[in-house]
C-alpha atoms as a PDB file:
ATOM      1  CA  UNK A   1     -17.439 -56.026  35.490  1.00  0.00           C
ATOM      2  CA  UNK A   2     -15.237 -59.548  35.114  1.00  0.00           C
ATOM      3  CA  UNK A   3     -17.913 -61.764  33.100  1.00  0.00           C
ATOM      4  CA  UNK A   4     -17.182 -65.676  33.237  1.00  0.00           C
ATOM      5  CA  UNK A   5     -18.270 -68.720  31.248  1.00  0.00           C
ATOM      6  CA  UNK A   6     -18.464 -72.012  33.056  1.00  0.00           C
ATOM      7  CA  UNK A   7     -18.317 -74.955  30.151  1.00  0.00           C
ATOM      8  CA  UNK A   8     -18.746 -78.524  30.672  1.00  0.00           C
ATOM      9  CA  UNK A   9     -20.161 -81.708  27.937  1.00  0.00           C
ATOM     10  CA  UNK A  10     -23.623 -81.397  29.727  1.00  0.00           C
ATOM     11  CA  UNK A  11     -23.965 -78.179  32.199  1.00  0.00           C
ATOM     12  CA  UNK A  12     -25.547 -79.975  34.947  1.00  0.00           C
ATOM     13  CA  UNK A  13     -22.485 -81.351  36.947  1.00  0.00           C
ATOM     14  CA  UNK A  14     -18.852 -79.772  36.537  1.00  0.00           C
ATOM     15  CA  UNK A  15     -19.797 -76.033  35.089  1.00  0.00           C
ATOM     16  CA  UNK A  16     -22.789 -75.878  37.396  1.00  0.00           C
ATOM     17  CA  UNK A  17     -20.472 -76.607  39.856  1.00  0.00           C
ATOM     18  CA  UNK A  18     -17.947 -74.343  39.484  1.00  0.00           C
ATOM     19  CA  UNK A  19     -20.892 -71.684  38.809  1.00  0.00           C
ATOM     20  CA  UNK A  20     -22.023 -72.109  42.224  1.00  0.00           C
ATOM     21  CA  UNK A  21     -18.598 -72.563  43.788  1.00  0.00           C
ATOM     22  CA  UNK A  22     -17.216 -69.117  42.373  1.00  0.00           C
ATOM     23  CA  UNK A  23     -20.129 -67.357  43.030  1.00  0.00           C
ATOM     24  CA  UNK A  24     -19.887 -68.141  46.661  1.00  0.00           C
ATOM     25  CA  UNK A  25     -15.833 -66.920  46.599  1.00  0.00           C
ATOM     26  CA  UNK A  26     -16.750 -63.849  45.183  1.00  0.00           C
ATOM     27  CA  UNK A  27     -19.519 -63.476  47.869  1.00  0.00           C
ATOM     28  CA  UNK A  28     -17.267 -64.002  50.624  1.00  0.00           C
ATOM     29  CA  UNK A  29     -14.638 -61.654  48.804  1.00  0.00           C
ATOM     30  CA  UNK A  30     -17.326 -58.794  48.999  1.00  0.00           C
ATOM     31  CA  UNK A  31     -16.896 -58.568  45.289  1.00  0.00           C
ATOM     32  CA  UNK A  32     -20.448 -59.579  44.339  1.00  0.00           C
ATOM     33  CA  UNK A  33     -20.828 -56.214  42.213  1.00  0.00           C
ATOM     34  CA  UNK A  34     -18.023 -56.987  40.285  1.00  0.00           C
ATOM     35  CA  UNK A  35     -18.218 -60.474  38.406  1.00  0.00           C
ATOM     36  CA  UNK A  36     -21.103 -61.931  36.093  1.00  0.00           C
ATOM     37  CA  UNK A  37     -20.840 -65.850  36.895  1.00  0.00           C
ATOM     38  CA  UNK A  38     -22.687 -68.012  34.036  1.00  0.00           C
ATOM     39  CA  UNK A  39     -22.650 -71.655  32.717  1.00  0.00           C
ATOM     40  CA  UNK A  40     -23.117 -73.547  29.999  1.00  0.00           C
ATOM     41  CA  UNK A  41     -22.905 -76.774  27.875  1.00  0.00           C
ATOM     42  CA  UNK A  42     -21.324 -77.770  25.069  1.00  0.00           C
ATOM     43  CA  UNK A  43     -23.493 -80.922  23.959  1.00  0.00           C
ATOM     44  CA  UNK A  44     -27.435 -80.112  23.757  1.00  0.00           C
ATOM     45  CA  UNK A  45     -28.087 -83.450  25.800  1.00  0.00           C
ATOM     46  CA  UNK A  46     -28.940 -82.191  29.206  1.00  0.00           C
ATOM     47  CA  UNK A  47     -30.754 -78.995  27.660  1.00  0.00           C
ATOM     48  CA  UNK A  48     -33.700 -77.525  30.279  1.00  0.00           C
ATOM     49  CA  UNK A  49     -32.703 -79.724  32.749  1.00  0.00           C
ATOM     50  CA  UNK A  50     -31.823 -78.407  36.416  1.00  0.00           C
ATOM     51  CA  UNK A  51     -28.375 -79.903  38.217  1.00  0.00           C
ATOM     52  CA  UNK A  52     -27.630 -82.948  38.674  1.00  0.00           C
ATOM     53  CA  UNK A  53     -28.514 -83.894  42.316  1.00  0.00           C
ATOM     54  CA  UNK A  54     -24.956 -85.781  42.842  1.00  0.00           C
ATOM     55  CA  UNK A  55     -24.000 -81.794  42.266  1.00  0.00           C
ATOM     56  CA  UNK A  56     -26.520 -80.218  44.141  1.00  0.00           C
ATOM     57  CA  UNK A  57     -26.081 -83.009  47.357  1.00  0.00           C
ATOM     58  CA  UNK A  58     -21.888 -81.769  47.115  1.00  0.00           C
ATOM     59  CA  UNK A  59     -22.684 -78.208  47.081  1.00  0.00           C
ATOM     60  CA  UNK A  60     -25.296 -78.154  50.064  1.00  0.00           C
ATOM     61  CA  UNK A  61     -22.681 -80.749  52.194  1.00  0.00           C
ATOM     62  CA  UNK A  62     -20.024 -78.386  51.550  1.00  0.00           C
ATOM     63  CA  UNK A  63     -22.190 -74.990  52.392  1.00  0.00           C
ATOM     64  CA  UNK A  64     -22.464 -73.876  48.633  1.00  0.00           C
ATOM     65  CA  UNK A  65     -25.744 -72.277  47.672  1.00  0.00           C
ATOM     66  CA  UNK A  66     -27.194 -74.032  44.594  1.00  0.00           C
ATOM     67  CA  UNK A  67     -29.789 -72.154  42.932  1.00  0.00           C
ATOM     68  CA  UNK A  68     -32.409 -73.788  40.399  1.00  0.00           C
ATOM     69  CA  UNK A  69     -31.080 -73.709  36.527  1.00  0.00           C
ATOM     70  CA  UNK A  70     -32.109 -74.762  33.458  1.00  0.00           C
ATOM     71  CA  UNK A  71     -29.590 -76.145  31.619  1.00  0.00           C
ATOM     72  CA  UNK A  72     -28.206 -74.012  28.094  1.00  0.00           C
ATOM     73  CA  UNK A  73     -25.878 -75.071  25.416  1.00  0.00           C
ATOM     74  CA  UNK A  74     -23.171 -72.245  24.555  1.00  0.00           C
ATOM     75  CA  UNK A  75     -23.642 -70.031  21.779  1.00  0.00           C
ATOM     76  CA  UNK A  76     -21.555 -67.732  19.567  1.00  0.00           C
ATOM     77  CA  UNK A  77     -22.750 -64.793  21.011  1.00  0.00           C
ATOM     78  CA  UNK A  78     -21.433 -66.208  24.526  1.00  0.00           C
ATOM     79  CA  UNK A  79     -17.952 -65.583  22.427  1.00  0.00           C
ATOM     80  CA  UNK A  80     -18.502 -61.940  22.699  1.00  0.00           C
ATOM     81  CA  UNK A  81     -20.382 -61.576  25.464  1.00  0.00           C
ATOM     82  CA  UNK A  82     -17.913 -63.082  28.267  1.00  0.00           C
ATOM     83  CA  UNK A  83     -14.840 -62.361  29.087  1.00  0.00           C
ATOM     84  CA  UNK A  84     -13.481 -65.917  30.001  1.00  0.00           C
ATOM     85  CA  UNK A  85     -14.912 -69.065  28.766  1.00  0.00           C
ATOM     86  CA  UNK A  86     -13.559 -71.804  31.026  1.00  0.00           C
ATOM     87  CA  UNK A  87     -13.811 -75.313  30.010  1.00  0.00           C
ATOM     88  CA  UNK A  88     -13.281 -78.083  32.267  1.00  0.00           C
ATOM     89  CA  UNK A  89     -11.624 -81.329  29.351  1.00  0.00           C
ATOM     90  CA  UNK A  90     -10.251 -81.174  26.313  1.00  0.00           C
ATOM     91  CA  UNK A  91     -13.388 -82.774  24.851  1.00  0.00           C
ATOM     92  CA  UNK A  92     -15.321 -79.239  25.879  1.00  0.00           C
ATOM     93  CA  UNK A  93     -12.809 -77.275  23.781  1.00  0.00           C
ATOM     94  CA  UNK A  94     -13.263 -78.937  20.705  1.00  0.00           C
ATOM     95  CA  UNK A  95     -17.004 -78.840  21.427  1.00  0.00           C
ATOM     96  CA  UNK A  96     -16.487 -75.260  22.325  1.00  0.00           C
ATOM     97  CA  UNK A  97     -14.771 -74.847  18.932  1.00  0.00           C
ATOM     98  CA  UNK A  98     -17.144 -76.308  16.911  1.00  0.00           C
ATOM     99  CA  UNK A  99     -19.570 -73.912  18.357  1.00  0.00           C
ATOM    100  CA  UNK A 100     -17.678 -70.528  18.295  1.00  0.00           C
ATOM    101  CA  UNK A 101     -14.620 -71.237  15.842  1.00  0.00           C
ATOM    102  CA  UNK A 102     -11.620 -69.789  16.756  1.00  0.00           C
ATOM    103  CA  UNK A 103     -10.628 -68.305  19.911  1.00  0.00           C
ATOM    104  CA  UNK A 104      -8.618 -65.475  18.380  1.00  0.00           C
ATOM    105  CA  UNK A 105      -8.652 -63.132  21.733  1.00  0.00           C
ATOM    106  CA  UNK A 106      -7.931 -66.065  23.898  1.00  0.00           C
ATOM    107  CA  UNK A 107     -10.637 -66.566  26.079  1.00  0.00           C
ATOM    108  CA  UNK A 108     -10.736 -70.174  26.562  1.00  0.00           C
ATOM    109  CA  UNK A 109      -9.137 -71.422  29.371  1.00  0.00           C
ATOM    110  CA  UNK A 110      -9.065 -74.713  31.216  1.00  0.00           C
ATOM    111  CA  UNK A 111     -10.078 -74.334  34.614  1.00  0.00           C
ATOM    112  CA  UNK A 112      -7.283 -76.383  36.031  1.00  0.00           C
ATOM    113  CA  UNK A 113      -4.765 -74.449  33.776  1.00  0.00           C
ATOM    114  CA  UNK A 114      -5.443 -71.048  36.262  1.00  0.00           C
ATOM    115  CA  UNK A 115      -4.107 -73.510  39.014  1.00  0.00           C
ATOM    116  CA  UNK A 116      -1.182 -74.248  37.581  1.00  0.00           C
ATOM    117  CA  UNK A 117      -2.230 -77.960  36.679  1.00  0.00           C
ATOM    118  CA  UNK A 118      -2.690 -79.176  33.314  1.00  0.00           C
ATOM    119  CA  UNK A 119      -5.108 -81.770  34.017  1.00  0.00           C
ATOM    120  CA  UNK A 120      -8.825 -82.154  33.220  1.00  0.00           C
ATOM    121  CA  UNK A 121     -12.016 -82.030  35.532  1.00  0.00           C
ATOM    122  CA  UNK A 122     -12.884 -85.185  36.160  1.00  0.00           C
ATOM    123  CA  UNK A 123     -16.603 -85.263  34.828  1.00  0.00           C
ATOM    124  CA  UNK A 124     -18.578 -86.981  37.720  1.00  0.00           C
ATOM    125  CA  UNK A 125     -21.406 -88.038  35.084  1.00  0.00           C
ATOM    126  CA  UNK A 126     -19.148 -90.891  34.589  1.00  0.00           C
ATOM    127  CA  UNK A 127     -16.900 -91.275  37.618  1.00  0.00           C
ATOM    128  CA  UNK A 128     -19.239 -90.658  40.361  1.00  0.00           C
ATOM    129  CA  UNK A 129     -17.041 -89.152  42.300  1.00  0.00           C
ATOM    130  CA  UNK A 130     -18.556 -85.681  43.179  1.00  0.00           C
ATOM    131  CA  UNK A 131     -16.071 -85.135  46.414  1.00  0.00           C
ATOM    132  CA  UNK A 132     -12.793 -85.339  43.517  1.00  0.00           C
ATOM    133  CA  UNK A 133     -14.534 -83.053  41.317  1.00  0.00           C
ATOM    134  CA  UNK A 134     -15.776 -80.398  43.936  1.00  0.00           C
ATOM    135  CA  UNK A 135     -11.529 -80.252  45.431  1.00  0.00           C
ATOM    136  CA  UNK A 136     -10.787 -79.766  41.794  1.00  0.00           C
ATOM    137  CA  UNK A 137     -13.240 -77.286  41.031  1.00  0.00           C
ATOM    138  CA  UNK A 138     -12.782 -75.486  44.457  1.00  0.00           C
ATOM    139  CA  UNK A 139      -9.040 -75.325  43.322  1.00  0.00           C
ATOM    140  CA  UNK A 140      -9.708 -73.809  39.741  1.00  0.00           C
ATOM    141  CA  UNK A 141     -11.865 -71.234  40.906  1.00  0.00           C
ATOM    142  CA  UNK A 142      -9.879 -69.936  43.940  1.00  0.00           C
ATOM    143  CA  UNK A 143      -6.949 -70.132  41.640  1.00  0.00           C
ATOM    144  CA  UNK A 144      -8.996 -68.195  39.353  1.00  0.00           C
ATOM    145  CA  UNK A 145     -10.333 -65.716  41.444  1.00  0.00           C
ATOM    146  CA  UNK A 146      -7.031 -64.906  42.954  1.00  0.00           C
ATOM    147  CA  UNK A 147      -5.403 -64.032  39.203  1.00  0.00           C
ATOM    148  CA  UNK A 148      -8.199 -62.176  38.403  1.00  0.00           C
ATOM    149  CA  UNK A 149      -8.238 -60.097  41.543  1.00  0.00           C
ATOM    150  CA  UNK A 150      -4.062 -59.936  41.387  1.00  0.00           C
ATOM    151  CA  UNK A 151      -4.500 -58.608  37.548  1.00  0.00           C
ATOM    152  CA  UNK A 152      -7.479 -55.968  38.380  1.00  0.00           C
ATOM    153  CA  UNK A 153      -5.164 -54.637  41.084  1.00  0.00           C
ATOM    154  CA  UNK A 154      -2.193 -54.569  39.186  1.00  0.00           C
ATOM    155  CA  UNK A 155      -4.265 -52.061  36.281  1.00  0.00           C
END
């Protein structure tokens, strides 16, 4: 089983998001069995608190299921525990870093990386802009998926 970390500042808008959004691909890909899908935050700001409704209003116009959740911060035993911990901004891997230290079997990725972009997720708790953050987490994840699956078959 593929286990993956979904990291934003808060974990109520962009990892949420992408939480939701992958778990649907995976659904559709008939691969539910195969993938753990988690989130989590890197600040302890938003800690207990469900996702943010500008997210949950995206997912639901788009056809994404959006379960309840209590946001978590990460944890060093996430380290170990996931296979991929994907961060959405720069500012989440040095908050990511301060958490776990090093990242010596490289499991951090930027979600935008796995689409060949170097570019951050726009976080929506400041922008607003849900629709721009839902293309570019609908992007990272299909482009994430898609390795993943390539790389399983290829073993």
């Amino acid at each position: 089983m593929t286990s993956i970390l979904f990291i934003c500042h808060g974990n109520i808008c962009r990892s949420t998001m992408a939480q939701y959004v992958m778990e649907q691909l995976v659904r559709e890909a008939g691969l539910e069995t195969e993938f753990r899908i988690d989130s989590a935050a890197t600040s302890r700001e938003e800690i207990g608190n469900d996702v943010h409704p500008g997210t949950r209003r995206k997912l639901e116009r788009e056809g994404v299921p959006c379960g309840h959740h209590r946001a978590r911060q990460v944890t060093r035993a996430d380290y170990d525990s996931f296979d991929y911990l994907v961060i959405m901004d720069e500012e989440n891997r040095r908050g990511l870093s301060r958490i776990i230290g090093d990242d010596p079997e490289g499991k951090v990725s930027k979600l935008l990386d796995w689409a060949g972009e170097g570019r951050d997720v726009a976080d929506p708790w400041y922008t607003g802009d849900f629709d721009a953050t839902y293309r570019d987490v609908s992007v990272g994840c299909a482009a994430l998926l898609a390795r993943l699956v390539c790389d399983d078959q290829a073993h």
